[in-house]
Protein backbone atom coordinates (compact mmCIF):
# COMPACT_ATOMS: atom_id res chain seq x y z
CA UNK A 1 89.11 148.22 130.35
CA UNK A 2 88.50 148.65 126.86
CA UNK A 3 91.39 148.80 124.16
CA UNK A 4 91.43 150.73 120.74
CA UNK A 5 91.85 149.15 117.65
CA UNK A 6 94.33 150.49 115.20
CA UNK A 7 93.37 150.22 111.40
CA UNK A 8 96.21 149.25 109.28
CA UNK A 9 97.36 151.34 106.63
CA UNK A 10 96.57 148.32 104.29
CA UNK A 11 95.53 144.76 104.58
CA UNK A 12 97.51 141.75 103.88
CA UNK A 13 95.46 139.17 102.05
CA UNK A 14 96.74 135.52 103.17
CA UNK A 15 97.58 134.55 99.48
CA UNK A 16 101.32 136.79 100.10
CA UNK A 17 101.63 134.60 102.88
CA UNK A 18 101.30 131.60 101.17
CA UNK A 19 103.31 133.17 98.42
CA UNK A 20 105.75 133.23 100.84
CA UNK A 21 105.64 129.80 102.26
CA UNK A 22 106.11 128.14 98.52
CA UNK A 23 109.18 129.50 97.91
CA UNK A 24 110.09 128.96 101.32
CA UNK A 25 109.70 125.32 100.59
CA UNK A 26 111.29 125.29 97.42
CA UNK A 27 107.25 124.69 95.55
CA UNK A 28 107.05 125.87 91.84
CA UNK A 29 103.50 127.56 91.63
CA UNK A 30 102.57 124.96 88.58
CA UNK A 31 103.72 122.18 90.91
CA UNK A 32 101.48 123.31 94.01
CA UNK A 33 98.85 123.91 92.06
CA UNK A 34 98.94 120.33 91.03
CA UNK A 35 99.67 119.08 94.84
CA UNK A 36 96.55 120.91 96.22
CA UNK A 37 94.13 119.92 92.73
CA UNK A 38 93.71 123.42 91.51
CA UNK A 39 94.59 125.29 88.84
CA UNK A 40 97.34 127.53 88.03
CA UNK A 41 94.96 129.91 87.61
CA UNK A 42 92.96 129.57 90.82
CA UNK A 43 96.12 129.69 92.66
CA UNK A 44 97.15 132.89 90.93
CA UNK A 45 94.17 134.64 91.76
CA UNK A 46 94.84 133.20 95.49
CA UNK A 47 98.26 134.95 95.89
CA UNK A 48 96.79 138.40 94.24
CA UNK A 49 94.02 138.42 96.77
CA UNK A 50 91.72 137.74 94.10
CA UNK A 51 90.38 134.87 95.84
CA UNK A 52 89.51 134.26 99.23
CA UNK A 53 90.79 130.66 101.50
CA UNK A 54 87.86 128.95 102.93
CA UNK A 55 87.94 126.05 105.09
CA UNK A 56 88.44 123.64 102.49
CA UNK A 57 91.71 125.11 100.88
CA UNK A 58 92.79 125.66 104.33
CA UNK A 59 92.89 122.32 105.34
CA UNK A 60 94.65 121.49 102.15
CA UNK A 61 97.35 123.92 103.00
CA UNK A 62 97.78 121.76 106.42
CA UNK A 63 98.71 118.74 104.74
CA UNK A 64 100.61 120.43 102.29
CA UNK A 65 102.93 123.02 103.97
CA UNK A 66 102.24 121.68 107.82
CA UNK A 67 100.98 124.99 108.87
CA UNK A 68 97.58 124.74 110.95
CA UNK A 69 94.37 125.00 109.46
CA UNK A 70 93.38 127.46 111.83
CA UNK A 71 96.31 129.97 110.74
CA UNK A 72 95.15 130.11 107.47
CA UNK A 73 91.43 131.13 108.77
CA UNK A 74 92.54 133.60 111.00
CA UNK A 75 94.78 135.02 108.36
CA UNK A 76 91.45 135.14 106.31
CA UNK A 77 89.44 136.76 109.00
CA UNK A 78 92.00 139.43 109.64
CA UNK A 79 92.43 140.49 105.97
CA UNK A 80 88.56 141.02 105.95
CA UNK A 81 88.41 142.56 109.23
CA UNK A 82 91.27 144.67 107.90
CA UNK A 83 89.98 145.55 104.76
CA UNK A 84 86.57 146.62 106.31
CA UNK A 85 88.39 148.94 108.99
CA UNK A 86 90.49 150.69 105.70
CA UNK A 87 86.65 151.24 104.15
CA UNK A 88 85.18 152.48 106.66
CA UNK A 89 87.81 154.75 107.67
CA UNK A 90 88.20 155.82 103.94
CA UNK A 91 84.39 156.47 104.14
CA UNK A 92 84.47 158.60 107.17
CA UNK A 93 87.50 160.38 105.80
CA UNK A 94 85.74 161.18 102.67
CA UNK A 95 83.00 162.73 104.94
CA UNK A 96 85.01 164.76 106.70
CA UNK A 97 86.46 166.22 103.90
CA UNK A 98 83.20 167.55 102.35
CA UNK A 99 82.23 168.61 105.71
CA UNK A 100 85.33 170.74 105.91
CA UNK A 101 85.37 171.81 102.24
CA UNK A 102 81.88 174.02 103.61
CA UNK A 103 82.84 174.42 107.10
CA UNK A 104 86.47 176.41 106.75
CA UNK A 105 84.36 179.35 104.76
CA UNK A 106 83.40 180.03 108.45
CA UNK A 107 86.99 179.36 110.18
CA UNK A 108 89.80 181.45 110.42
CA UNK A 109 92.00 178.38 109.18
CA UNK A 110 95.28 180.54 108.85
CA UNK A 111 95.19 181.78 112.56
CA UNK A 112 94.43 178.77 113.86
CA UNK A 113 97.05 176.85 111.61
CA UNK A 114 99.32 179.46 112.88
CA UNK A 115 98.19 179.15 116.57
CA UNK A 116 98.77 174.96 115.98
CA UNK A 117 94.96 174.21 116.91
CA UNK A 118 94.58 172.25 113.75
CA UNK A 119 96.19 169.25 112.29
CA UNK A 120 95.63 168.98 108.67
CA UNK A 121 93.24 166.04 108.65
CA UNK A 122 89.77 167.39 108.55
CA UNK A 123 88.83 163.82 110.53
CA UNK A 124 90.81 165.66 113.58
CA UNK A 125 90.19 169.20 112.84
CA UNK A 126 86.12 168.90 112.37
CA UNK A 127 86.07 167.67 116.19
CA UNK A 128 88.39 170.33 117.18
CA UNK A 129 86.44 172.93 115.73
CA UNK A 130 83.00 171.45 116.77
CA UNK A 131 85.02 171.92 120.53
CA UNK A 132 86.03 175.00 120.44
CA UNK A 133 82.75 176.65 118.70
CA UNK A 134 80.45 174.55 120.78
CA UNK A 135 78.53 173.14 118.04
CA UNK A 136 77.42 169.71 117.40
CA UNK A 137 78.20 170.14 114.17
CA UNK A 138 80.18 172.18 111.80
CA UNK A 139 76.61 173.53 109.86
CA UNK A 140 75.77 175.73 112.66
CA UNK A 141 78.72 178.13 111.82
CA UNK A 142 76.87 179.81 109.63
CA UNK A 143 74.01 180.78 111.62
CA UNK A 144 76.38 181.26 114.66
CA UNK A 145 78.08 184.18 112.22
CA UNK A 146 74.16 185.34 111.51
CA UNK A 147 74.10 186.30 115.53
CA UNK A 148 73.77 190.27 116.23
CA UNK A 149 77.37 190.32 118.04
CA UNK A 150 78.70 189.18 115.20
CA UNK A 151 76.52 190.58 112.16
CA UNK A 152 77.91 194.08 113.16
CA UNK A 153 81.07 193.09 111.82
CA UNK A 154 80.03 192.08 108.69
CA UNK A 155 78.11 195.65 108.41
CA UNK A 156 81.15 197.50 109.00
CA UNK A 157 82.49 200.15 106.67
CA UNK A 158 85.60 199.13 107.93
CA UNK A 159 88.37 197.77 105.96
CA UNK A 160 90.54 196.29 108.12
CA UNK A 161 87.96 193.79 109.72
CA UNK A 162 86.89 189.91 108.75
CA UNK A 163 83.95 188.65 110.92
CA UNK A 164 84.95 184.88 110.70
CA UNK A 165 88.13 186.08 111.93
CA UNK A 166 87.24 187.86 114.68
CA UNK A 167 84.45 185.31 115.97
CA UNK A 168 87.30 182.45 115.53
CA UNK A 169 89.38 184.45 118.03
CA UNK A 170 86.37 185.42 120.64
CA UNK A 171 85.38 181.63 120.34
CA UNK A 172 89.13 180.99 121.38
CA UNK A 173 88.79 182.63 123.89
CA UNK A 174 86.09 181.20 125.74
CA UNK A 175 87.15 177.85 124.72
CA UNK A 176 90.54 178.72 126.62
CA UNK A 177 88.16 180.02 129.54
CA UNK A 178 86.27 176.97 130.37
CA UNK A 179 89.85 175.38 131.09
CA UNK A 180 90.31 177.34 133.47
CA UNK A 181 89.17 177.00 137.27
CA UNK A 182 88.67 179.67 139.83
CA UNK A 183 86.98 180.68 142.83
CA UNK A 184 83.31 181.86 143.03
CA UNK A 185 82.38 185.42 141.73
CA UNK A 186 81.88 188.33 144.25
CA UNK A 187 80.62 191.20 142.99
CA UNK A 188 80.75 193.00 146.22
CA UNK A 189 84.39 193.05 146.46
CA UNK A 190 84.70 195.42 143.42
CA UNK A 191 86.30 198.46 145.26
CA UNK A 192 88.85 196.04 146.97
CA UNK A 193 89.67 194.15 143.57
CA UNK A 194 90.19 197.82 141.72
CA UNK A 195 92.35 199.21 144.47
CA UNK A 196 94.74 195.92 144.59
CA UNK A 197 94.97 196.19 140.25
CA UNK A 198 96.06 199.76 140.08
CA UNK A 199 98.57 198.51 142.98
CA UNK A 200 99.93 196.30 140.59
CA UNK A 201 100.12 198.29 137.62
CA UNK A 202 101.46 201.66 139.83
CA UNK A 203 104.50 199.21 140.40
CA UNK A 204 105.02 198.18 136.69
CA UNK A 205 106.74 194.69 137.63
CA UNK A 206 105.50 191.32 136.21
CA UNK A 207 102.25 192.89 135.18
CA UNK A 208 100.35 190.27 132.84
CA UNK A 209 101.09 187.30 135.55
CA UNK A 210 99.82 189.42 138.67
CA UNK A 211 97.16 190.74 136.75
CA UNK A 212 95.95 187.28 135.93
CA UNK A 213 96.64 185.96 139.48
CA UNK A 214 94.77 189.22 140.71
CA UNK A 215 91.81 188.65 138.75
CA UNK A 216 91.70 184.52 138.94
CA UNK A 217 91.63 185.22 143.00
CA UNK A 218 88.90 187.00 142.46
CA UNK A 219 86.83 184.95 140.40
CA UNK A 220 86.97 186.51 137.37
CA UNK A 221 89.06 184.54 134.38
CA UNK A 222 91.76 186.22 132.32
CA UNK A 223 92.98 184.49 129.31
CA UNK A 224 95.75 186.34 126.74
CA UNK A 225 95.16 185.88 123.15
CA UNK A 226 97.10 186.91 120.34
CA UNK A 227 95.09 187.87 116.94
CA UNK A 228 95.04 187.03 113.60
CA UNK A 229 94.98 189.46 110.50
CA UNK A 230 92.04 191.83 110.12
CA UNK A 231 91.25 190.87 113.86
CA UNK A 232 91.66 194.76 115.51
CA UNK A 233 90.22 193.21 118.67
CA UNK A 234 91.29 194.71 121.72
CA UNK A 235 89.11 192.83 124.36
CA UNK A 236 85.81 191.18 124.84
CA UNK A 237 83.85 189.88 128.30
CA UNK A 238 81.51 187.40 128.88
CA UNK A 239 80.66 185.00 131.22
CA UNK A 240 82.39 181.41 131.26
CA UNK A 241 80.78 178.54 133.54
CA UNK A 242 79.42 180.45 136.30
CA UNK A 243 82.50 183.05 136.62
CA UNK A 244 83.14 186.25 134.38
CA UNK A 245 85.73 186.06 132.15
CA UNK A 246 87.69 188.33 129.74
CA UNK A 247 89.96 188.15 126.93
CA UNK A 248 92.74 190.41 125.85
CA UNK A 249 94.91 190.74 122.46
CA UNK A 250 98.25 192.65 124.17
CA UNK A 251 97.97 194.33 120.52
CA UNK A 252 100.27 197.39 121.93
CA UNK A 253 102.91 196.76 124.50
CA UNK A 254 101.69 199.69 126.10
CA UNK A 255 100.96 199.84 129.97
CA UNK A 256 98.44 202.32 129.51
CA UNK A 257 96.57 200.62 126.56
CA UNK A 258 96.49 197.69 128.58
CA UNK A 259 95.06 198.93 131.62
CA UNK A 260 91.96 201.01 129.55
CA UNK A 261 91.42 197.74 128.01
CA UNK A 262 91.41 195.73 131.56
CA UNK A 263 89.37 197.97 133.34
CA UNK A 264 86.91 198.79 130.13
CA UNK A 265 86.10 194.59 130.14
CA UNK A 266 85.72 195.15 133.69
CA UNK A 267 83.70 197.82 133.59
CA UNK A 268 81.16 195.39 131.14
CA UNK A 269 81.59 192.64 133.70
CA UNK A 270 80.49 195.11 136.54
CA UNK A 271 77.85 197.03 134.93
CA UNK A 272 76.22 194.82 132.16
CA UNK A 273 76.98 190.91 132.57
CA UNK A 274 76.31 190.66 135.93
CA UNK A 275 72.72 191.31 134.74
CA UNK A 276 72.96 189.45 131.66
CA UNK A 277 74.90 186.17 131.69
CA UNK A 278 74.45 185.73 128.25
CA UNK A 279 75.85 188.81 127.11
CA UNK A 280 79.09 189.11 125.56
CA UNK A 281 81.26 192.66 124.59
CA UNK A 282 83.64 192.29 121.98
CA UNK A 283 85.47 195.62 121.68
CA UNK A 284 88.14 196.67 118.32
CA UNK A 285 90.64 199.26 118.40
CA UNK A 286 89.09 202.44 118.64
CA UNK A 287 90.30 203.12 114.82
CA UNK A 288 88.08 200.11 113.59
CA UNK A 289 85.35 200.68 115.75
CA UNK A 290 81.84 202.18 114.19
CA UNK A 291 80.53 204.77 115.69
CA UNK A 292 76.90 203.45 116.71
CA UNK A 293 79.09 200.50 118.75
CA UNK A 294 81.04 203.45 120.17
CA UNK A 295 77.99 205.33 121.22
CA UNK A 296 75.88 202.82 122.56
CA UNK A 297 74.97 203.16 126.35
CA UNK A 298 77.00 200.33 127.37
CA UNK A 299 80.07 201.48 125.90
CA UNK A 300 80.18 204.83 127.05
CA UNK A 301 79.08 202.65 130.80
CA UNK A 302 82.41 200.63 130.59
CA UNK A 303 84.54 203.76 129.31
CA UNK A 304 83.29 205.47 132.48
CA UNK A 305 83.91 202.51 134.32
CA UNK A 306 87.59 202.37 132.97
CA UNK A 307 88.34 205.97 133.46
CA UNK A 308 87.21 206.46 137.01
CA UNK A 309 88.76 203.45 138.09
CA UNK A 310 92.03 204.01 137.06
CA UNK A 311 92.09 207.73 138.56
CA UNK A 312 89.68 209.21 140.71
CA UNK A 313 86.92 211.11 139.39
CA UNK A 314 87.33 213.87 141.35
CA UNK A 315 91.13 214.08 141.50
CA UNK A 316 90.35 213.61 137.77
CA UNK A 317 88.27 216.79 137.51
CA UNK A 318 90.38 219.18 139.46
CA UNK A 319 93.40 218.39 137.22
CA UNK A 320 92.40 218.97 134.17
CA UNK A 321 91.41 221.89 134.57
CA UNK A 322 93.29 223.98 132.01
CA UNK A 323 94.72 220.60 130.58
CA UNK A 324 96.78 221.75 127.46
CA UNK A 325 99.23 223.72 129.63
CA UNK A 326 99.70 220.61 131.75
CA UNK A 327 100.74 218.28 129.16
CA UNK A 328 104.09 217.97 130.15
CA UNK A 329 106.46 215.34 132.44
CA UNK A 330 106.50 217.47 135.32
CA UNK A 331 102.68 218.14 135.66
CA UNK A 332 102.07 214.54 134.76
CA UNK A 333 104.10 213.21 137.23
CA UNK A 334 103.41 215.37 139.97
CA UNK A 335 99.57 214.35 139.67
CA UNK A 336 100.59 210.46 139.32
CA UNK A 337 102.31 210.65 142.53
CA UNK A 338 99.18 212.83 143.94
CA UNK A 339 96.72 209.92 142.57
CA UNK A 340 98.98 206.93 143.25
CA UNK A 341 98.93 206.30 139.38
CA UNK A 342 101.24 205.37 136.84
CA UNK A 343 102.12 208.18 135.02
CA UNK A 344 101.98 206.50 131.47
CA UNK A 345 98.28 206.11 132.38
CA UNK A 346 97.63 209.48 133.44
CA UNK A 347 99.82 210.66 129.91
CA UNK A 348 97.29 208.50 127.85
CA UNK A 349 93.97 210.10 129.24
CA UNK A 350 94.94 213.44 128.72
CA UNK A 351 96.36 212.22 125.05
CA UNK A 352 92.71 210.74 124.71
CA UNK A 353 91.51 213.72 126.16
CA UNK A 354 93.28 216.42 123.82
CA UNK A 355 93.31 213.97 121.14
CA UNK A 356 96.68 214.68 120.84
CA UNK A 357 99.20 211.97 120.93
CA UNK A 358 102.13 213.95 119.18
CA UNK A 359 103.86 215.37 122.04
CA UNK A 360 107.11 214.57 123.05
CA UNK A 361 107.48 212.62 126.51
CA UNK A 362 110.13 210.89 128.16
CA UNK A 363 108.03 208.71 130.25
CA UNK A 364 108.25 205.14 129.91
CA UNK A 365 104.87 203.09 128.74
CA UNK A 366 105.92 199.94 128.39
CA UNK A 367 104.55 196.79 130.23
CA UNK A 368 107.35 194.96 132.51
């Protein structure tokens, strides 16, 4: 068993102890000097640490003050053994700090300040970050923020998005995942998995912890995430130590939003990562999303996905038929019953649908 060695905030050179020890024995410093044949000079420079005891002096301070030779060498040895622990320490903490100086250009430092991840000492926070972004060290940030999933960030038109922000919250996220321990992926239970989820969120009670449960018992990991600024993140998937995993914002406390989001991540996880585990979907807001993103194959795959798993496609079909004069409670609910779906969720596709999201409605959308 191995025990760690604390370094001292300073080192105590063994000329305050003797300090000590002649006034203890009622010694002026011109009179000691005298007893042990040195100068009042050389004893100054003793007692200010100017001037290091060696075996000699040591044994002089035995017959002198009756305290061991050996004491005053280990005092010795200590100080220096000290003093080279506070160097080096000061050294590496020096490094650390020019490391970090470069390294939080490419760390979203207020988020993760606010989220207590880091600790203020760059000597912590380097090793923290180097965790959680799965780098060896802090330099590969940049070209991490240089990969295509993130690079379409920094292209964006958008105001109201920061890549380093949104790649510190994604990296989170998986950093969060590989905590987490479930069983093995299935991905022939999909049609069992989506029928027990819409179960859950039909009865509106305890949704986020069932959800999780749900999707943990299935193999697939589920952490919750809140953002930082300029991070309009909804979701993204990916695949986390041999499972799929997936990582949610909560931006709107909306049961709707949330279940589009779910089963859009699931819809990635189903259709594109179980062909690519190296894949990763990071989807924004719809507001903050470009439209090439929005129009790519695999996004209009894991809308699909999201919209014919929540109601049935056919079901789906027949009732929206002549939508606009069915965008009202009774219709709504009347169909949700029909589909054994939340009504909130079947309000918010035919919002999406109409792109209207003005009308008055006294059904209830938020999560419980």
């Amino acid at each position: 068993m191995t025990t760690k060695t604390l370094t001292p905030a300073f080192a105590t050179h063994p000329g305050e102890i003797l300090l000590d020890e002649i006034i203890a024995n009622n010694f002026s410093q011109i009179d000691f000097a005298k007893m042990i044949g040195f100068s009042r000079t050389q004893l100054n420079e003793i007692i200010k640490g100017k001037r290091n005891i060696n075996a000699d002096l040591a044994l002089l301070l035995e017959k002198t003050l009756g305290i061991d030779a050996e004491y005053w060498m280990e005092a010795q040895k200590n100080y220096d053994l000290d003093k080279a622990r506070i160097e080096a320490k000061n050294k590496e903490q020096l490094e650390a700090i020019e490391v970090w100086n470069v390294a939080k250009e490419f760390i979203p430092t207020s988020f993760y300040k606010k989220e207590k991840i880091l600790s203020g000492n760059p000597l912590n926070d380097n090793k923290i970050i180097r965790d959680i972004y799965g780098v060896a060290n802090l330099d590969q940030l940049a070209v991490m923020k240089l990969q295509p999933v993130y690079t379409r960030f920094k292209k964006s038109t958008k105001l109201k998005t920061d890549v380093v922000n949104i790649m510190g919250w994604v990296k989170l996220v998986q950093h969060k995942a590989k905590e987490v321990i479930v069983p093995p992926f299935n991905q022939e239970n999909k049609e069992q998995l989506i029928s027990e989820l819409r179960a859950i969120l039909l009865k509106n009670k305890d949704v986020l912890t069932k959800i999780q449960n749900k999707l943990n018992e299935y193999g697939i990991k589920l952490i919750y995430q809140t953002k930082g600024e300029k991070t309009p993140v909804d979701g993204v998937s990916f695949w986390s130590k041999g499972n799929p995993a997936i990582g949610m914002t909560l931006r709107h406390n909306r049961l709707d939003n949330f279940a589009f989001t779910l089963f859009h991540e699931l819809g990635h996880i189903y259709e594109h990562l179980i062909n690519n585990n190296n894949a990763e979907f990071i989807d924004l807001d719809i507001k903050n999303e470009e439209e090439e993103y929005k129009n790519s194959t695999e996004e209009k795959e894991a809308n699909t996905f999201a919209q014919n798993s929540l109601i049935d496609k056919r079901e789906w079909e027949e009732f929206s038929k002549n939508l606009e004069f069915k965008n009202n409670d009774a219709s709504i609910k009347a169909f949700a019953k029909k589909s054994k779906t939340h009504p909130c969720i079947v309000r918010g596709r035919i919002c999406y649908t109409l792109n209207e999201y003005r009308t008055f409605s006294t059904i209830k959308h938020d999560i419980n």
